[in-house]
Structure formats: C-alpha cells, structure tokens
Protein backbone atom coordinates (compact mmCIF):
# COMPACT_ATOMS: atom_id res chain seq x y z
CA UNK A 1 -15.99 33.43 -41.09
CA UNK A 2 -12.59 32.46 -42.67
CA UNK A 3 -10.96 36.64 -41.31
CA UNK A 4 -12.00 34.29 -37.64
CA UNK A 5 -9.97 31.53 -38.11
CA UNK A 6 -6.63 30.84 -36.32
CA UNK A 7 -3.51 31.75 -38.34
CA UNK A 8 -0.81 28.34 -38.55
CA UNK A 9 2.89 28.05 -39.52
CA UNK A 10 4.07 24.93 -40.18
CA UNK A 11 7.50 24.01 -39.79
CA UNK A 12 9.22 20.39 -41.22
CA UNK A 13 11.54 19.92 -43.24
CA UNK A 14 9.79 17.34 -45.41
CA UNK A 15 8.00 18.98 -48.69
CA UNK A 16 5.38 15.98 -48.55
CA UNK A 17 4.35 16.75 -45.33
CA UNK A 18 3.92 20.30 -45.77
CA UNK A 19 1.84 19.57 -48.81
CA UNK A 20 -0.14 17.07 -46.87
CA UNK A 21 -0.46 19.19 -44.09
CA UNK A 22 -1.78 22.73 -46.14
CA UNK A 23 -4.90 20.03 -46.90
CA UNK A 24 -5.49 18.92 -43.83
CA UNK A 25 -5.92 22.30 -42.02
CA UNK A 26 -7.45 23.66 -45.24
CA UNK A 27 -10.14 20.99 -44.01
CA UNK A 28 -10.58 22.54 -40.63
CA UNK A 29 -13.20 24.38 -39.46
CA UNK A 30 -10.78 26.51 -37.32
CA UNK A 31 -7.22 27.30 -39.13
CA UNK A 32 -5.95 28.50 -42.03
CA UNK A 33 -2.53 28.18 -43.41
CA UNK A 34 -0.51 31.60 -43.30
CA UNK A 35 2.80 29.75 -43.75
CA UNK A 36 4.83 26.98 -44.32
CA UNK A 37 8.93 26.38 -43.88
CA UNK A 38 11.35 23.81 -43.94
CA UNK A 39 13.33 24.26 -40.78
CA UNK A 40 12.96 26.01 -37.25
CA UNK A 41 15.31 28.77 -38.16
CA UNK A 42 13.10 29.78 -41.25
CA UNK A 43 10.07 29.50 -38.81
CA UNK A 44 11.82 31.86 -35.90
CA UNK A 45 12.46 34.06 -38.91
CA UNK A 46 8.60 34.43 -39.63
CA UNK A 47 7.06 34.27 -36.88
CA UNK A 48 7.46 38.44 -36.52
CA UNK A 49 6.02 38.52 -39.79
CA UNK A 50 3.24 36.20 -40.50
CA UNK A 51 2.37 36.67 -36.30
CA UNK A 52 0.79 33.65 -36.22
CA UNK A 53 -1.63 32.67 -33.76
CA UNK A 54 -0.34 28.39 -33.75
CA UNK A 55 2.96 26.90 -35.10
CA UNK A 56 3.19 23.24 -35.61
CA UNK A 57 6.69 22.38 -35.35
CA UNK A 58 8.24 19.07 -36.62
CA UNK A 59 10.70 17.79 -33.99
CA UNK A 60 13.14 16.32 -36.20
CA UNK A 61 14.73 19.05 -38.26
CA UNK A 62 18.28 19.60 -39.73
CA UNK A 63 20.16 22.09 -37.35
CA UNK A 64 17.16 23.30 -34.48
CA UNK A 65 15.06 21.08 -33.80
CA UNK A 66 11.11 21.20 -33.45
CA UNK A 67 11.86 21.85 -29.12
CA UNK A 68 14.49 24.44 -29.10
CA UNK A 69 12.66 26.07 -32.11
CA UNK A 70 9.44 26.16 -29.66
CA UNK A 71 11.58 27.29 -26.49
CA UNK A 72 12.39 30.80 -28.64
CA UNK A 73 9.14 31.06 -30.17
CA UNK A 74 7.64 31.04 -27.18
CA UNK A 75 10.64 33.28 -25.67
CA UNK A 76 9.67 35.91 -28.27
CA UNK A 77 6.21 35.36 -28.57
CA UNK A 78 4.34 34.21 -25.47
CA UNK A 79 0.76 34.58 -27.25
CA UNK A 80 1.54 32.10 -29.86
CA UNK A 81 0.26 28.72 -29.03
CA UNK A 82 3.27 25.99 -30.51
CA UNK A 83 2.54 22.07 -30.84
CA UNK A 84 5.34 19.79 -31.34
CA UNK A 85 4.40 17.08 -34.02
CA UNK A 86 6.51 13.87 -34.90
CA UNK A 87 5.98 10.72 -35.98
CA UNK A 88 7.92 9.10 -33.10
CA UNK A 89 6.74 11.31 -30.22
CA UNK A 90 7.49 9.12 -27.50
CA UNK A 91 9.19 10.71 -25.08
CA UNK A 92 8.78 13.71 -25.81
CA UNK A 93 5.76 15.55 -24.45
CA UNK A 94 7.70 16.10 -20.94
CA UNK A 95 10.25 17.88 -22.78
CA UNK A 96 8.22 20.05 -25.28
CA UNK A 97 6.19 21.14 -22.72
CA UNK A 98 9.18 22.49 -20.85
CA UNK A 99 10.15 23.95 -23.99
CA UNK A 100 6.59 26.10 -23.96
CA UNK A 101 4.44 23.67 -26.40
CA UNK A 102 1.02 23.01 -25.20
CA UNK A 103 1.41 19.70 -26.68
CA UNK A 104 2.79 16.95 -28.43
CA UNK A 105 1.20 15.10 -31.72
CA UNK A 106 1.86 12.18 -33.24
CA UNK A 107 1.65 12.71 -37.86
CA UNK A 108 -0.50 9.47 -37.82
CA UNK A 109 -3.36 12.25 -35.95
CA UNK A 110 -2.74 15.02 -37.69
CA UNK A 111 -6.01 15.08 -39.25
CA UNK A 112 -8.54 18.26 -39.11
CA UNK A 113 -10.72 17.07 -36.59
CA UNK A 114 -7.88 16.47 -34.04
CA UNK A 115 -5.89 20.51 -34.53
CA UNK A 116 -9.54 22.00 -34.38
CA UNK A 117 -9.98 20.22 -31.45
CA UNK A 118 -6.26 21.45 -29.73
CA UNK A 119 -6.60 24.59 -31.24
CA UNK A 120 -10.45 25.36 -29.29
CA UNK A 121 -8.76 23.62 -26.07
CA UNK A 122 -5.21 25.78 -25.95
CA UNK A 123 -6.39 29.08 -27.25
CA UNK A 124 -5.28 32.05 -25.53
CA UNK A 125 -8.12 33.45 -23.53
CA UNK A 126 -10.21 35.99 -24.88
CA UNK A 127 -10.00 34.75 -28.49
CA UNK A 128 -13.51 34.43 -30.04
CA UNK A 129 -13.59 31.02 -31.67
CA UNK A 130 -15.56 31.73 -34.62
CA UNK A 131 -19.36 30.66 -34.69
CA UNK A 132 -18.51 27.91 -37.30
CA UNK A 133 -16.01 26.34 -34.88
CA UNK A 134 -18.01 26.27 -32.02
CA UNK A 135 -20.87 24.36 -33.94
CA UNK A 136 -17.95 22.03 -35.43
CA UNK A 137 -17.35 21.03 -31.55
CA UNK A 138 -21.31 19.51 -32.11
CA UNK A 139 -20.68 17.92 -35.83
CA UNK A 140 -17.18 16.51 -34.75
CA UNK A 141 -18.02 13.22 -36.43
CA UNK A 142 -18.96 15.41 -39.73
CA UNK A 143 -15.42 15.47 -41.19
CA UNK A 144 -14.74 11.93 -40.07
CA UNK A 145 -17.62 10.40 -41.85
CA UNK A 146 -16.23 13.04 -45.15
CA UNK A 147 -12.35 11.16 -44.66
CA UNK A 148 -13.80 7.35 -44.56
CA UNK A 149 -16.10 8.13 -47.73
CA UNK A 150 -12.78 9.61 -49.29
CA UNK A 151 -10.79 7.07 -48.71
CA UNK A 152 -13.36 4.05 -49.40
CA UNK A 153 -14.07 6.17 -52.56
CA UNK A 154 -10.05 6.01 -53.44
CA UNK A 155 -10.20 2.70 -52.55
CA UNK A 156 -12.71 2.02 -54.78
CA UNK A 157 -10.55 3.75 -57.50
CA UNK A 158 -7.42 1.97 -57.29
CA UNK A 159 -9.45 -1.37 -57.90
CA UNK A 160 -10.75 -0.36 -60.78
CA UNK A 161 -7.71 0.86 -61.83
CA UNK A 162 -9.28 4.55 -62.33
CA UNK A 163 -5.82 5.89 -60.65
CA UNK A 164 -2.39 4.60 -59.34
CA UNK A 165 -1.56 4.42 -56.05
CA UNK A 166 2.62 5.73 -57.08
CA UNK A 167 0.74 9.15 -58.19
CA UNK A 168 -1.21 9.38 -54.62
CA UNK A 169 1.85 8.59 -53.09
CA UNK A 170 3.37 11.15 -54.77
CA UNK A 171 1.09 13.63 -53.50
CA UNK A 172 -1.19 12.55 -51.01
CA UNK A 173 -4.59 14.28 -50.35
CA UNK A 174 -5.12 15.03 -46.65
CA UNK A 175 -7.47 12.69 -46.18
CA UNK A 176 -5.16 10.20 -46.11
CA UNK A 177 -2.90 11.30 -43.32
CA UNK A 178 -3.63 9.14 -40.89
CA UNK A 179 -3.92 6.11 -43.80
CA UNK A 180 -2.38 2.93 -43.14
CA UNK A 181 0.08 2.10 -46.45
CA UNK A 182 -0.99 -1.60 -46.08
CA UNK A 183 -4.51 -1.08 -46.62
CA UNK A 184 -4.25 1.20 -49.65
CA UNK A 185 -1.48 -1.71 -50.96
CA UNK A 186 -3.81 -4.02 -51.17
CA UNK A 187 -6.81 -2.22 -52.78
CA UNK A 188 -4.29 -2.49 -55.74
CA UNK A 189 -5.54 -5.16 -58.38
CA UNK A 190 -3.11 -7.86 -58.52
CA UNK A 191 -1.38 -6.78 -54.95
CA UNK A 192 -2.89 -8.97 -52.48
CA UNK A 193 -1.58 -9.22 -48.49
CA UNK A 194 1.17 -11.58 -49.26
CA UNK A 195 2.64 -9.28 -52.15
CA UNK A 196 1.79 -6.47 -49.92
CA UNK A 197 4.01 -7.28 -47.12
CA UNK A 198 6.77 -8.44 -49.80
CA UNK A 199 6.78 -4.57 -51.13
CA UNK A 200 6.67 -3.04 -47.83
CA UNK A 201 9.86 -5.33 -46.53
CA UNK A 202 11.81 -4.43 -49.18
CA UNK A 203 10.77 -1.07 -49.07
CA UNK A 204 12.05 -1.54 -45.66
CA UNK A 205 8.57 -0.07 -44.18
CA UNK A 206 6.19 -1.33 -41.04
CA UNK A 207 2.61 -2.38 -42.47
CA UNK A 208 1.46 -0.76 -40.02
CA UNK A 209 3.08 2.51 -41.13
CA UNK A 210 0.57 5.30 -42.05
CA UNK A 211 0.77 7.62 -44.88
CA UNK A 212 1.86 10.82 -43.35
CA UNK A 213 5.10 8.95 -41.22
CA UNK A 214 6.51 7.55 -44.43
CA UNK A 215 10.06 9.10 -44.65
CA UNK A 216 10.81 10.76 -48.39
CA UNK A 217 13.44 7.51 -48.74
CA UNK A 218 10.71 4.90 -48.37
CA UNK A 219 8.09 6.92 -50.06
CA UNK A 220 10.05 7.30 -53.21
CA UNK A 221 11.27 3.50 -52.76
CA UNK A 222 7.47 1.98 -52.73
CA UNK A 223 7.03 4.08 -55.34
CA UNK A 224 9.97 2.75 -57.66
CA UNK A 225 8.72 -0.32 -56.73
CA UNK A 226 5.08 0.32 -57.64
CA UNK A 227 6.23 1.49 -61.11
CA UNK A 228 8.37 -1.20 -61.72
C-alpha cells in the first residue's frame, strides 16, 4: 500500500519542525515523506525532482516566503496540491489561496489525522486514494486514541522520572505536535503550576503555547532552564 501513498515536501526553515514533522506524516495513513528543505528556494529547486504530489510550505522563511514559494510552485506545477502552514496563520488563508494553496494550517494541527484528512479532500481528481486511506476516513478516531495513550504514557514517564522532559524537547516525537508545553511542565516532579508559569515567563513563552509553535530561541531557553 505504501507505492499508493501521496508523495510530501516539506519546506521550513526550522530543523525541529522538520524532524517533528517526518513523524507525524510517517503516522499517516496517506503520505509519505519524499523530502524535506529549509527554505522555499530549496523547495522550488526540488519540486522537478522529487515531483511531489503535496508540499507543505512554512510561511515564514528567510528570503521567499511560504506564499510566493506556493504562487511558483503552483506556476510550474499545477498538479501539485501546496498547503501553507504557520503557527500564526491569521490572516492568511485569503492570501495563500490567491497564491494557489488549497489551504492554510495552523503547526498546533499538524497532526496525522488532520493532512490525511486535507490530503483525501484536495486531491487532484482521478487519484486512487489507496484502500488503507479510504478505511482510515472510518477509523479517524484510531490515531487519536494512539496520540492521547502516547502522551499520557510520556506523561506518566516524566513523573517517574523514567526520562527528562529537556531531551523530548530536544527532539520531540510527533505525537506531541499539537502538545501544550504547560501540561508536559507540570508532569515534571517537583514543577508544579506556579513554577510552571515562572519557567515559561522567563522563557518568555505563552502557557498556552504548544509544542510544535515553540520558536528554536525559546525551545533551547526552557531547555537551559530545565537543565539548570
């Protein structure tokens, strides 16, 4: 079934969240990773290449941007489905749809159930979703029920003190994409809400900040801090 399933690019210019992201639509029951870059340029550059069937483009990138990189994929490529993903996409959807993008996601979504559920509605016609994709549209709660035993398993973890939340931080699974930072902070023994909220100030972070939208300056901050 895998030869079936969609070809993605990815395109941001954050290494995190191009390691978070090859988990998350390795998860899927419709994608598979065929490349990942850290700028639009590198992604333009590719696309010829890799011919991918979706691009997920970051809109925030040094030099082109996640839009103007989607106005010449599509341009080039009409075929090629392109979603614009940020983690402030307010805004924005009326412009990356001008630009060609079928749509606009926000990184505290990007989780597998959510792209195999774009990817089955944008499609070009006359692409055979695969047999195991149209069954996942009838066991959509399947991976979500997988992702909250995860992350209450994790949880679980931290208070025993079986791992450290610095080293998930570090490099986090996919499962915890769409996290919120508070709520792993205070699985920590010894953190509690209070101490929590202290971290996440000075780390100059919202508590209600999820994983994946953590910037690499306020990841590597709560981690300092975590160490410390």
């Amino acid at each position: 079934m895998g030869a079936l399933r969609a070809r993605v690019l990815v395109a941001d210019d954050s290494d995190v969240f191009l390691r978070t992201a090859a988990s998350v639509i390795s998860a899927t029951s419709t994608l598979r990773l065929v490349g990942a870059v850290g700028s639009g340029q590198e992604a333009i550059e590719l696309v010829p290449a890799l011919r991918p069937d979706l691009v997920l483009l970051d809109f925030r990138m040094p030099g082109m941007d996640g839009v103007e990189t989607a106005r010449i994929i599509r341009r080039d490529e009409p075929r090629t489905v392109v979603i614009v993903i940020s983690a402030e996409p307010e805004g924005l959807s009326d412009v990356a749809r001008a630009a060609g993008a079928v749509a606009t996601l926000h990184k505290r979504d990007f989780v597998p159930r959510t792209l195999d559920a774009l990817w089955l509605k944008h499609m070009p016609e006359g692409r055979i979703a695969s047999p195991r994709s149209l069954e996942s549209r009838m066991t959509v709660l399947g991976p979500a029920n997988q992702v909250r035993s995860a992350r209450a398993k994790l949880k679980q973890d931290l208070r025993e003190g079986k791992v450290h939340l610095e080293q998930i931080l570090a490099t986090p699974p996919g499962y915890l994409a769409s996290a919120e930072i508070f709520d792993l902070l205070v699985a920590v023994p010894k953190i509690g809400p209070a101490k929590a909220g202290r971290l996440l100030s000075i780390a100059g972070i919202s508590p209600s900040k999820r994983v994946v939208e953590l910037s690499e300056r306020q990841r590597a901050r709560l981690i300092e801090l975590l160490s410390g």
